[in-house]
Protein backbone atom coordinates (compact mmCIF):
# COMPACT_ATOMS: atom_id res chain seq x y z
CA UNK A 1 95.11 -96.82 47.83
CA UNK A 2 98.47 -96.38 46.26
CA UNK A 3 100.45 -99.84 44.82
CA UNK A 4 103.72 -100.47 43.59
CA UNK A 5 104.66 -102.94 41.42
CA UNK A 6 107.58 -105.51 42.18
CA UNK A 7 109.67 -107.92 40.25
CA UNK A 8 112.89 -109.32 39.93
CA UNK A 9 114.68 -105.99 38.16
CA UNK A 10 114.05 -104.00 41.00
CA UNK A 11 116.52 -105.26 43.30
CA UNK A 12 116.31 -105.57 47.20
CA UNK A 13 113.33 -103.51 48.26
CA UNK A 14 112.91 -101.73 51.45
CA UNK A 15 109.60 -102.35 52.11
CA UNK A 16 109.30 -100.62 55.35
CA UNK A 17 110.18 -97.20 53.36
CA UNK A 18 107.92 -98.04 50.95
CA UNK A 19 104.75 -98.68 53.32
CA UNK A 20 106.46 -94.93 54.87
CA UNK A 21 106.10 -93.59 51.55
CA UNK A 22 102.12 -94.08 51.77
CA UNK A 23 101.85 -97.36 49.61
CA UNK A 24 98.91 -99.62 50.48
CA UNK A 25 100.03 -102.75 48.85
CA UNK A 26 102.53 -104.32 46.20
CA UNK A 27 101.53 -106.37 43.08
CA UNK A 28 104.65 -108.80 42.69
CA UNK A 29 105.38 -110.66 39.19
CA UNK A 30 105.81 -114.25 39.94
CA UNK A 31 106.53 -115.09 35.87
CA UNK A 32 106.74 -114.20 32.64
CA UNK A 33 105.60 -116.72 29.58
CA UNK A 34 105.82 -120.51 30.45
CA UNK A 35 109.50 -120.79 31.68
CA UNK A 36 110.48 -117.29 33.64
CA UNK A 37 109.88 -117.75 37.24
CA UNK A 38 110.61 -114.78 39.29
CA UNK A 39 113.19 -115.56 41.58
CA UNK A 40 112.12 -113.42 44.41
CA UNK A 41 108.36 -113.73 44.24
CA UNK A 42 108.70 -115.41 47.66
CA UNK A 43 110.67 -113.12 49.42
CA UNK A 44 109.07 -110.24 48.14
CA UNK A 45 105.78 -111.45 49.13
CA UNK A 46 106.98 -112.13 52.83
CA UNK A 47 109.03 -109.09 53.07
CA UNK A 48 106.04 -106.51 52.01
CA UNK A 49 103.78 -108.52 53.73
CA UNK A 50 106.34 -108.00 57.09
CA UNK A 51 105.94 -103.99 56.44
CA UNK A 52 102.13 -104.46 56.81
CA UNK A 53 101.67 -103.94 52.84
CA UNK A 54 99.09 -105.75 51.15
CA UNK A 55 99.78 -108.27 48.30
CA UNK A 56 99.05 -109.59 45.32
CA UNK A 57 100.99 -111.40 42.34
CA UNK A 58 100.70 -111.06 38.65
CA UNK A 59 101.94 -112.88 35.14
CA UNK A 60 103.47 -111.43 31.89
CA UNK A 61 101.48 -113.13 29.01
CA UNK A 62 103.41 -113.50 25.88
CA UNK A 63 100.80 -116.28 24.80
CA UNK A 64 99.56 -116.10 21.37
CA UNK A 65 97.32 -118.84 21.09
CA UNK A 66 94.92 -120.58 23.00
CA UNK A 67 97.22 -123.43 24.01
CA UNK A 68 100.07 -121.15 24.82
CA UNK A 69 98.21 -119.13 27.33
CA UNK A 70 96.52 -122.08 28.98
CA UNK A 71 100.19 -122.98 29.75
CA UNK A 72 100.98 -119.83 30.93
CA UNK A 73 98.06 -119.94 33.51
CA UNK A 74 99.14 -123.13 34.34
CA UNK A 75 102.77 -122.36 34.60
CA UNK A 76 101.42 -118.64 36.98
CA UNK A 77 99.01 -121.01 39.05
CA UNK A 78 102.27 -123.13 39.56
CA UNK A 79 104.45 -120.21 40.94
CA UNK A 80 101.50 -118.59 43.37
CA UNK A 81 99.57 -121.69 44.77
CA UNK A 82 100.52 -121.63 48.84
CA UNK A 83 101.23 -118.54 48.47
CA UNK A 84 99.65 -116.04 51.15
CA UNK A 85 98.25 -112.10 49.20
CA UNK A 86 95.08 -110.63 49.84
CA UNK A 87 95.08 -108.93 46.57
CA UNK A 88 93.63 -110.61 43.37
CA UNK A 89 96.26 -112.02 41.32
């Protein structure tokens, strides 16, 4: 199955083309290090999720020590808990 991957950068999405296009699902950042949250990590997930594309969220680690990257799993868990995907975050 063929994925695309989905963050803030690349702009309104037409997810309908996409899912045309032969995409299966969409892996959509939700944040980056402990303060970027993805502004449209909610919308994105509805709106792929609408075109019958299967989803799934990810994090950008910067961490660079242990302490730093249990906040960043804290701060990801943060952004993506309610949120609906069937694909592993």
């Amino acid at each position: 199955m063929k994925g695309i991957d989905i963050y803030n950068g690349t702009g309104a999405v037409d997810f309908a083309k996409v899912k045309a296009a032969g995409y299966g699902f969409a892996m959509i950042k939700a944040s980056e290090g402990n303060t970027l949250a993805d502004a449209s990590l909610s919308r994105n997930l509805t709106e792929a999720a609408k075109a019958g594309l299967h989803t799934g969220a990810y994090h950008w680690f910067w961490g660079r020590s242990t302490e730093e990257t249990q906040q960043e799993i804290d701060f990801f868990l943060q952004r993506v808990r309610g949120c609906k995907m069937e694909m592993p975050v």
